[in-house]
N, C-alpha and C. Protein backbone atom coordinates (compact mmCIF):
# COMPACT_ATOMS: atom_id res chain seq x y z
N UNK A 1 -2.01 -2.34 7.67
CA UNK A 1 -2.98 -3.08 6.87
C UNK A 1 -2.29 -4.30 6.27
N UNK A 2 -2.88 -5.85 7.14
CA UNK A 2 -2.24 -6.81 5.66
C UNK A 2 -2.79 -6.74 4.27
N UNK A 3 -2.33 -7.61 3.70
CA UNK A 3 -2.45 -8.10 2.79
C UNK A 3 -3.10 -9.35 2.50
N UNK A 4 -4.61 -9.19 1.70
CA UNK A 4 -4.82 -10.12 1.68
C UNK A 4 -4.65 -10.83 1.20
N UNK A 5 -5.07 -12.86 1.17
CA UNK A 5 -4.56 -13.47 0.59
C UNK A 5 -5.17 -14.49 -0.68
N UNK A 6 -4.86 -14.92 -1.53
CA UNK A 6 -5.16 -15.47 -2.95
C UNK A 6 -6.16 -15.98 -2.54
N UNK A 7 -6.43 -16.96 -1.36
CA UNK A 7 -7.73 -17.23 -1.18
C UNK A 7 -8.60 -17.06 -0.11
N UNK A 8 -8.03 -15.66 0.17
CA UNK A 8 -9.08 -14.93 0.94
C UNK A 8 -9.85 -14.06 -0.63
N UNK A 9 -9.71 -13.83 -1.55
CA UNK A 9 -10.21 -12.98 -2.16
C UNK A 9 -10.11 -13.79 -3.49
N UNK A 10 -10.14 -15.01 -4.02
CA UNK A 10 -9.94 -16.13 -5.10
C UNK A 10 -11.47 -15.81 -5.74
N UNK A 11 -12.37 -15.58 -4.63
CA UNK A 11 -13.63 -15.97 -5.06
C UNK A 11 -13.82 -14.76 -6.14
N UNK A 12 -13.69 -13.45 -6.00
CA UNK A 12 -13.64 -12.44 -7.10
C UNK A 12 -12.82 -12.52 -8.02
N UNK A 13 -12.02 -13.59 -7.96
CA UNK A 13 -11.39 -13.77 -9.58
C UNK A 13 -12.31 -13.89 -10.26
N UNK A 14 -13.00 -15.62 -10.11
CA UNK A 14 -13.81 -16.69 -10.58
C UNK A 14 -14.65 -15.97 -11.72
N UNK A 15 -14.92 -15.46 -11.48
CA UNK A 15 -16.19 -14.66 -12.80
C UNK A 15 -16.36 -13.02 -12.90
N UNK A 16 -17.53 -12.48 -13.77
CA UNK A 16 -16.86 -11.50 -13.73
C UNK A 16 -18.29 -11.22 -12.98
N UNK A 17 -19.18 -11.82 -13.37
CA UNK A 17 -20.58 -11.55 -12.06
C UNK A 17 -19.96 -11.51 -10.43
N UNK A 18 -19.12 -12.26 -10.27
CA UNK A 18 -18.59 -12.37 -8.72
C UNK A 18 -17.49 -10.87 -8.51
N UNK A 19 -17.04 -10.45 -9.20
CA UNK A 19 -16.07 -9.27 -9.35
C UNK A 19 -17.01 -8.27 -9.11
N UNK A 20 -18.23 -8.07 -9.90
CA UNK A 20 -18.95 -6.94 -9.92
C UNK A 20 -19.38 -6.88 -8.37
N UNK A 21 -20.16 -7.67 -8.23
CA UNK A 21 -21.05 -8.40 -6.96
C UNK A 21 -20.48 -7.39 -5.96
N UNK A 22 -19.01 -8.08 -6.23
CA UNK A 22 -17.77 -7.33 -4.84
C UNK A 22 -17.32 -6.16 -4.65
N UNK A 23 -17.31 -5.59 -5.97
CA UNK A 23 -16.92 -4.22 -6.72
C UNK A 23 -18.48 -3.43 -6.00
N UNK A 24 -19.80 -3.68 -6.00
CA UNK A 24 -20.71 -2.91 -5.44
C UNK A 24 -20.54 -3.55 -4.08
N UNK A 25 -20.85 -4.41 -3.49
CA UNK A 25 -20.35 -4.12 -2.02
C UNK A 25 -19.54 -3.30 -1.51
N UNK A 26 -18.42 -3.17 -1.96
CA UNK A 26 -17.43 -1.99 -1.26
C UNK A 26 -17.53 -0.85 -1.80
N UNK A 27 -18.74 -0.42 -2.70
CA UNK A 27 -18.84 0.66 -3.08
C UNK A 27 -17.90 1.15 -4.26
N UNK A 28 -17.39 0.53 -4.79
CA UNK A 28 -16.47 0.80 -5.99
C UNK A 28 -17.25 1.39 -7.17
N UNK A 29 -18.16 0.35 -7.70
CA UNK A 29 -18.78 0.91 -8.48
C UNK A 29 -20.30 1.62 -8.27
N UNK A 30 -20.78 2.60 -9.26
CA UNK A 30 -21.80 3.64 -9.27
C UNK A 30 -22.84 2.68 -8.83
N UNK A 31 -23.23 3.26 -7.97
CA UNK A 31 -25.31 2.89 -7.84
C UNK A 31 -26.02 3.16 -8.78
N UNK A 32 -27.15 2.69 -8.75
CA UNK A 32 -28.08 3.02 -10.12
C UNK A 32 -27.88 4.16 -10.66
N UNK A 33 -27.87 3.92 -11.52
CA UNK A 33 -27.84 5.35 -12.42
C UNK A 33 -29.30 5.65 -13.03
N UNK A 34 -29.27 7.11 -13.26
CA UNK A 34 -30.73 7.96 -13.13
C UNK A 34 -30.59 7.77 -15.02
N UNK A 35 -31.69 7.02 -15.04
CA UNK A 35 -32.47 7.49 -16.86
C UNK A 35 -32.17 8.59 -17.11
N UNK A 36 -31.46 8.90 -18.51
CA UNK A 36 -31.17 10.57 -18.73
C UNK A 36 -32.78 11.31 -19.00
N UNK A 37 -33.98 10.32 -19.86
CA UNK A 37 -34.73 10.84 -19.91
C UNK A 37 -35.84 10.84 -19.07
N UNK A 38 -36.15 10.22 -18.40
CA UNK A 38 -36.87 9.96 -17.25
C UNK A 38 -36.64 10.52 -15.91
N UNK A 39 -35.46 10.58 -15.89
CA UNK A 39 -34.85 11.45 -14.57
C UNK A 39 -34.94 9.63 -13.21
N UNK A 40 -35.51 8.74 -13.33
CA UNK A 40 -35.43 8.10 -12.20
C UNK A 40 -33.74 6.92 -12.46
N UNK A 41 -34.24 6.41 -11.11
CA UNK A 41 -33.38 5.00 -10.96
C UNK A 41 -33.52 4.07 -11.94
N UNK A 42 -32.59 3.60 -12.53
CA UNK A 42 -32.47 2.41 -13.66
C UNK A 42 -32.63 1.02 -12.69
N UNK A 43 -33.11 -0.15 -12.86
CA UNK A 43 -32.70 -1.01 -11.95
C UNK A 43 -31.73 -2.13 -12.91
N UNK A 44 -31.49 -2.96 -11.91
CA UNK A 44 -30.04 -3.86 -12.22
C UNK A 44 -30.97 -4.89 -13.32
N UNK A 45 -30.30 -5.27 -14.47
CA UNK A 45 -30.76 -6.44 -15.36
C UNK A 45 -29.48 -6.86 -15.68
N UNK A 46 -29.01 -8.13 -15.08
CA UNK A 46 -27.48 -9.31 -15.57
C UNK A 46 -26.42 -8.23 -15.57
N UNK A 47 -26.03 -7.56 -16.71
CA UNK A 47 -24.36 -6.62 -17.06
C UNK A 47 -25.42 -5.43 -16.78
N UNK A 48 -26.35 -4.96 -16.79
CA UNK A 48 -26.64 -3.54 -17.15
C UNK A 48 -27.92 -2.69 -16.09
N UNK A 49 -27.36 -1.86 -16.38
CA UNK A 49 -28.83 -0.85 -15.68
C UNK A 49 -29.53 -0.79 -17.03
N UNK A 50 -31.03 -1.43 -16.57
CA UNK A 50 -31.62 -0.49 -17.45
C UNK A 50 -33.08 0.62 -16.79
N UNK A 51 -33.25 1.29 -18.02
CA UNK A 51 -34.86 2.09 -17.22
C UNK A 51 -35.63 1.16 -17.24
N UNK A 52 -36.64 1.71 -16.07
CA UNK A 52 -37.82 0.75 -15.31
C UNK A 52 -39.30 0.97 -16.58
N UNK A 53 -39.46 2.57 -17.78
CA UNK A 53 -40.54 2.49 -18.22
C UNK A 53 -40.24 1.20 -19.42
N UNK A 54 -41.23 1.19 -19.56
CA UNK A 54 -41.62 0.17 -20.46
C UNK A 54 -41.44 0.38 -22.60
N UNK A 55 -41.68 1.72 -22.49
CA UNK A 55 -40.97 2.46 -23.69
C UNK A 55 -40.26 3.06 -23.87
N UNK A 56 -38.93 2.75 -23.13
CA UNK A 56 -37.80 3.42 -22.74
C UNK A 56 -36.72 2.10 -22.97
N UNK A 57 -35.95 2.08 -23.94
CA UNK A 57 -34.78 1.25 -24.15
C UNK A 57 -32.66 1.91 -24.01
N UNK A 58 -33.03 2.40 -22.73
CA UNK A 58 -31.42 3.16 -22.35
C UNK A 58 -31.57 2.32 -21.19
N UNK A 59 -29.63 1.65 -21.29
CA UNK A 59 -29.27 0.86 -20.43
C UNK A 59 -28.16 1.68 -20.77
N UNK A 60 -27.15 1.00 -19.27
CA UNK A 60 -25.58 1.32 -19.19
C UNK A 60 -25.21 -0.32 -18.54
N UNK A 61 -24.06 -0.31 -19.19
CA UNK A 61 -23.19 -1.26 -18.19
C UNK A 61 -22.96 -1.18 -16.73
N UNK A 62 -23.16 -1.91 -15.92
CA UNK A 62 -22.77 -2.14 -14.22
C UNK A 62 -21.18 -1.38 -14.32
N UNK A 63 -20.48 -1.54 -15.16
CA UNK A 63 -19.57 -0.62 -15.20
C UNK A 63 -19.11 0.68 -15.61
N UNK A 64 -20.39 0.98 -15.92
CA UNK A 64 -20.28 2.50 -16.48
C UNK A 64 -19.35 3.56 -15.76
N UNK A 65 -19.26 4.05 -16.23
CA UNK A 65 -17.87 5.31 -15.94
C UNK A 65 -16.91 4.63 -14.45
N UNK A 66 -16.66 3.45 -15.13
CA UNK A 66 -15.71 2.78 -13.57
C UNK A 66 -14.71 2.49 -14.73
N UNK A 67 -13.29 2.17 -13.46
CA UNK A 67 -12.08 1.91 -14.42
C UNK A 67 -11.72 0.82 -14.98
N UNK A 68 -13.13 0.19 -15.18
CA UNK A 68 -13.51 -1.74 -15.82
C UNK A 68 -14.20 -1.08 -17.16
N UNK A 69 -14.48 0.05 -17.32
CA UNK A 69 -15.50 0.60 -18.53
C UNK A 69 -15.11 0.44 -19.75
N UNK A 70 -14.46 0.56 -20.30
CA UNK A 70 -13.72 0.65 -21.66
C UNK A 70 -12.44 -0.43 -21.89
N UNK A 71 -12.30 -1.18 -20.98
CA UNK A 71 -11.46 -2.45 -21.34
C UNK A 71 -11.71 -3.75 -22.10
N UNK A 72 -10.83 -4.18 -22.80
CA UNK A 72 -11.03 -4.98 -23.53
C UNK A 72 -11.34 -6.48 -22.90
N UNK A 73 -10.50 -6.61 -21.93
CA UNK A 73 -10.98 -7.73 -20.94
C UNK A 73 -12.06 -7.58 -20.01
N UNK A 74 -11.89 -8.71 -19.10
CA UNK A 74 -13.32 -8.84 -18.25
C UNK A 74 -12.88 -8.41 -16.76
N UNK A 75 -13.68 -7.75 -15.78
CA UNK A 75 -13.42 -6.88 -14.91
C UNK A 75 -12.48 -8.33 -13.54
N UNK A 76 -13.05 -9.13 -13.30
CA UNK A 76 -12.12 -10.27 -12.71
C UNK A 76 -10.51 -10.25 -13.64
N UNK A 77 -10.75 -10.36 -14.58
CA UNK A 77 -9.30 -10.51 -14.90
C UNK A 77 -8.19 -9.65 -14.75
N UNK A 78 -9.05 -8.10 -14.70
CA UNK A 78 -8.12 -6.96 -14.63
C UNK A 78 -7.62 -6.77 -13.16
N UNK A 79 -8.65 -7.74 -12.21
CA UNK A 79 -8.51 -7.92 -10.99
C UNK A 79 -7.29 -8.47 -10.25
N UNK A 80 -7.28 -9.78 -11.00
CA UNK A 80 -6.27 -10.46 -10.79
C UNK A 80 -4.99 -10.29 -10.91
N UNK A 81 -5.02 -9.58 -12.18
CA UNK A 81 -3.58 -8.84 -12.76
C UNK A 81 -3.05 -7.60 -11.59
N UNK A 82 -4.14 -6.63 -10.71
CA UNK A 82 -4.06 -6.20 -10.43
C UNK A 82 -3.11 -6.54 -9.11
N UNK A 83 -4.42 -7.91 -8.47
CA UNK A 83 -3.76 -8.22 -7.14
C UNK A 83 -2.18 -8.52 -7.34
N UNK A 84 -1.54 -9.64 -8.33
CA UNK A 84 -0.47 -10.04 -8.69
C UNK A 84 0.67 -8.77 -8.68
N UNK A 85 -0.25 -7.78 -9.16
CA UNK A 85 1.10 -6.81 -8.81
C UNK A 85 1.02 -5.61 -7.75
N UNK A 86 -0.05 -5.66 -6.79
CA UNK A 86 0.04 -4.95 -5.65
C UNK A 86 0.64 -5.88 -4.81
N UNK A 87 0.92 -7.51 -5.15
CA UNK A 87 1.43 -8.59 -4.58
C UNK A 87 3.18 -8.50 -5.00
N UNK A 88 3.44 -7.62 -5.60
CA UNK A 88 5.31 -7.29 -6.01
C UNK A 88 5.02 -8.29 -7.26
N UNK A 89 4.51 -8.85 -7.81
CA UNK A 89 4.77 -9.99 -8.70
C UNK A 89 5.70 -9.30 -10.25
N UNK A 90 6.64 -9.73 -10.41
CA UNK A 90 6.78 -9.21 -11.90
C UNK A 90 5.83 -9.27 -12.99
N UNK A 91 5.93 -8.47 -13.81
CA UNK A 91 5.07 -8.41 -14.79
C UNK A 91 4.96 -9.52 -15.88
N UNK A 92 6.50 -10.32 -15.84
CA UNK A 92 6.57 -11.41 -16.61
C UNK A 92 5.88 -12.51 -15.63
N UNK A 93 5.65 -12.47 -14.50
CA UNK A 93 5.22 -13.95 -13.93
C UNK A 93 3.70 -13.56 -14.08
N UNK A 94 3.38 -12.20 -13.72
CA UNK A 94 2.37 -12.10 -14.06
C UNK A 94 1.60 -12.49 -15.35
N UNK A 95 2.01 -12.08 -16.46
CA UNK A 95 2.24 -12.46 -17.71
C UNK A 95 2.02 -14.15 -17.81
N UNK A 96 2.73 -14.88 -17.02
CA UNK A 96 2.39 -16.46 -17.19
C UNK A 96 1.88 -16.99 -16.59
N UNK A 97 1.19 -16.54 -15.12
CA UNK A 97 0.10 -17.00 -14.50
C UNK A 97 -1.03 -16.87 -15.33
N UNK A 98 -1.34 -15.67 -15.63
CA UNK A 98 -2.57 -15.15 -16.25
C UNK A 98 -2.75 -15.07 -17.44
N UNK A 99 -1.98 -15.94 -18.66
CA UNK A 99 -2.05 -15.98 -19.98
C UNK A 99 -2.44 -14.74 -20.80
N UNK A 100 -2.03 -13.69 -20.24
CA UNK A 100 -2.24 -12.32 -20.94
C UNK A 100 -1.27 -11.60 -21.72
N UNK A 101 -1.20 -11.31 -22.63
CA UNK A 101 0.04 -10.45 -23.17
C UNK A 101 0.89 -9.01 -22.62
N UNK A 102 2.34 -9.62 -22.71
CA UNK A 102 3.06 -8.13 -22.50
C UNK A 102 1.92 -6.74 -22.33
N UNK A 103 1.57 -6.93 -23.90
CA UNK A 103 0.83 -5.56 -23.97
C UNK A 103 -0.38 -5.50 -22.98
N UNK A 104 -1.00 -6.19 -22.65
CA UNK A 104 -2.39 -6.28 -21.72
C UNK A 104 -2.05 -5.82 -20.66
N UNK A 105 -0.80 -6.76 -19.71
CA UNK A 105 -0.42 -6.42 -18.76
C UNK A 105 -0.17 -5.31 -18.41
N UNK A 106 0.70 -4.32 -20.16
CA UNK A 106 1.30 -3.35 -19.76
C UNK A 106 0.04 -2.03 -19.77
N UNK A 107 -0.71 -2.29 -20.51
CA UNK A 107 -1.77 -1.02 -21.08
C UNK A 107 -3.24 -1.45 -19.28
N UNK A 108 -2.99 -2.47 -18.54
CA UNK A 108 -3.99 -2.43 -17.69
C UNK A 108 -3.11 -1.70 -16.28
N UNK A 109 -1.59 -2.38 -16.47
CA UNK A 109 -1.07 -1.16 -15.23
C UNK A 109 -0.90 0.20 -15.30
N UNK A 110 -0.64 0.70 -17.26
CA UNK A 110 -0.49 2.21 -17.19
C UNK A 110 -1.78 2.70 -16.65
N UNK A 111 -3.01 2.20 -17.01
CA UNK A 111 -4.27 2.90 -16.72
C UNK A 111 -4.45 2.59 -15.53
N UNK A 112 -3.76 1.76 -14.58
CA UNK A 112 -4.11 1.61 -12.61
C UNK A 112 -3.00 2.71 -12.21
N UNK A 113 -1.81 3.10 -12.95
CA UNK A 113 -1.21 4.39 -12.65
C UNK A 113 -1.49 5.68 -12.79
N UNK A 114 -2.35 5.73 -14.40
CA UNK A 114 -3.00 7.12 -14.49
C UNK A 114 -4.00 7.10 -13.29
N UNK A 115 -5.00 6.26 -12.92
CA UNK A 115 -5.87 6.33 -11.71
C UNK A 115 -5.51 6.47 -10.92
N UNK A 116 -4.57 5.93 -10.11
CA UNK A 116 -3.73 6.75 -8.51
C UNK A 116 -3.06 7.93 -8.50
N UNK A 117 -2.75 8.24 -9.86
CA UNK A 117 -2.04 9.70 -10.09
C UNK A 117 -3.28 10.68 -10.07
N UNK A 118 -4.46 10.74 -10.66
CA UNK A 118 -5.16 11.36 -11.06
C UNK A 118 -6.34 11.50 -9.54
N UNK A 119 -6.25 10.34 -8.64
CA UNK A 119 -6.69 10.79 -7.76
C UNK A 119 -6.10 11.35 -6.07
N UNK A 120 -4.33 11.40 -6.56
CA UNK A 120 -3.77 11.30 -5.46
C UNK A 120 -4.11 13.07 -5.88
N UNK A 121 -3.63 13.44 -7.29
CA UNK A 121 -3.34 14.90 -7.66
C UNK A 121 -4.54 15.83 -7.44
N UNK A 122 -5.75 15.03 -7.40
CA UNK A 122 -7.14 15.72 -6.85
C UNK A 122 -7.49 15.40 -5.47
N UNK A 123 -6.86 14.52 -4.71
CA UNK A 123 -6.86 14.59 -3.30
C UNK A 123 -6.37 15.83 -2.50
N UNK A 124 -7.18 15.49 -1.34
CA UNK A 124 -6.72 17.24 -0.09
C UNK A 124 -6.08 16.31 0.89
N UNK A 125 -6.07 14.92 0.92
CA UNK A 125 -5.22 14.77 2.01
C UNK A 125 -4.01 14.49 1.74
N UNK A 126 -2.83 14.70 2.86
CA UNK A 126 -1.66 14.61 2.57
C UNK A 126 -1.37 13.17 2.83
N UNK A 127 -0.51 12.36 2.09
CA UNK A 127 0.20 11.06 2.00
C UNK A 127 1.22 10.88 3.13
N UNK A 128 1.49 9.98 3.66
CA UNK A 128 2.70 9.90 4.71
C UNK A 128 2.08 10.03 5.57
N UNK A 129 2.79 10.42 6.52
CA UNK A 129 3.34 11.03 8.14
C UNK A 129 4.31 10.53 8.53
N UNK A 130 4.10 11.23 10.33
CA UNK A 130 4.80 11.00 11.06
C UNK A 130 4.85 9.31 11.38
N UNK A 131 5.89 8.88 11.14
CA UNK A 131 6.44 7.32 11.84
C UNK A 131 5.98 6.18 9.98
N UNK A 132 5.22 6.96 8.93
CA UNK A 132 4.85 6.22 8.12
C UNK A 132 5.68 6.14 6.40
N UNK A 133 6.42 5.81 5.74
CA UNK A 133 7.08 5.72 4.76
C UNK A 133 6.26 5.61 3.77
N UNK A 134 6.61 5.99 2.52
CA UNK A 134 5.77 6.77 1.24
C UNK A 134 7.17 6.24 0.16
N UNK A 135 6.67 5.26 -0.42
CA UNK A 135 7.23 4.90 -1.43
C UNK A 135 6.85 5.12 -3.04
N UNK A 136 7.70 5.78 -3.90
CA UNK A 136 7.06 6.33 -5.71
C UNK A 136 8.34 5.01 -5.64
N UNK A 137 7.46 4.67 -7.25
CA UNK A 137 8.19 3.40 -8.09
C UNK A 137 7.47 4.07 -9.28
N UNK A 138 8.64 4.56 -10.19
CA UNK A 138 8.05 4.53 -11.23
C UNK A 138 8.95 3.81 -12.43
N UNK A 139 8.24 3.37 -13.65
CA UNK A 139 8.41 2.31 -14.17
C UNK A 139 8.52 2.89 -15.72
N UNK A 140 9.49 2.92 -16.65
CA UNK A 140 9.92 3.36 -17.99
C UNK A 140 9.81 2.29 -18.78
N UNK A 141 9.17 2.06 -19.26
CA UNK A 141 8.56 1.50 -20.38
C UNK A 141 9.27 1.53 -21.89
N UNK A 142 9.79 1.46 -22.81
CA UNK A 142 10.44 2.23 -24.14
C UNK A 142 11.00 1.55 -25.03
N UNK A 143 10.64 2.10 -26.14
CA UNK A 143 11.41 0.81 -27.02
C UNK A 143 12.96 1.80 -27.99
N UNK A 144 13.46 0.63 -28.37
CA UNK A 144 14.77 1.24 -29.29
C UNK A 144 14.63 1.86 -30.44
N UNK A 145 14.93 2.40 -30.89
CA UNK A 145 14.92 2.96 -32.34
C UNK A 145 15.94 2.94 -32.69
N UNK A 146 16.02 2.08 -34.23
CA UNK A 146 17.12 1.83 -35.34
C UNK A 146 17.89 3.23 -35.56
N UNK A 147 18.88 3.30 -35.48
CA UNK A 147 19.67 4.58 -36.57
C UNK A 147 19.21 4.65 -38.03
């Protein structure tokens, strides 16, 4: 598999409507989600699902229970950060391409590590094979403490 390149895939930086857009094309994120009280399909309104009745005010975010849900930034940006370092990029260049802080950088890769851990550890298929190399990098983080 290559790798694609900055501007084969630039256009899902650009916004975060264009991220989502791309994020449901490949199936990343949830399809409509069912009204808890209604039981049907919510349809799409701008950021959100909402229900179709008319006296019914429950919406969710297009990102609901996805790993864009609870971040403080915008789902393109976490993107970018992302590509930059499935791209080997250090975390400091990363850091100055993308005007984001140490901490951003560092709290958006721990949570892209808890996610590959959490779905490699609930996966049934096995990693590797025959003729294919399986590389762990793991990364210590830590600060000093005074005497």
């Amino acid at each position: 598999m290559n790798f694609p390149s900055y501007h084969t895939l630039s256009n899902i930086f650009s916004s975060a409507e264009a991220c989502i857009e791309y994020l449901n094309e490949k199936n990343i994120l949830h399809k409509p989600v069912n009204c808890p009280t209604h039981k049907e399909n919510m349809s799409k309104s701008g950021k959100f699902w909402r229900c179709t009745k008319r006296d019914c005010s429950k919406k969710y975010s297009l990102l609901y229970e996805s790993f864009f849900n609870e971040s403080n930034i915008e789902p393109h940006k976490i993107m970018l950060i992302l590509y930059f370092k499935l791209a080997e990029c250090p975390s400091t260049t990363i850091q100055k391409i993308t005007g984001h802080s140490s901490k951003t950088i560092s709290s958006v890769l721990k949570k892209y590590r808890e996610l590959l851990a959490y779905n490699i550890s609930h996966s049934t298929e096995m990693i590797g094979g025959e003729g294919i190399e399986v590389e762990i990098d793991e990364t210590l983080i830590s600060r000093r403490t005074n005497p």
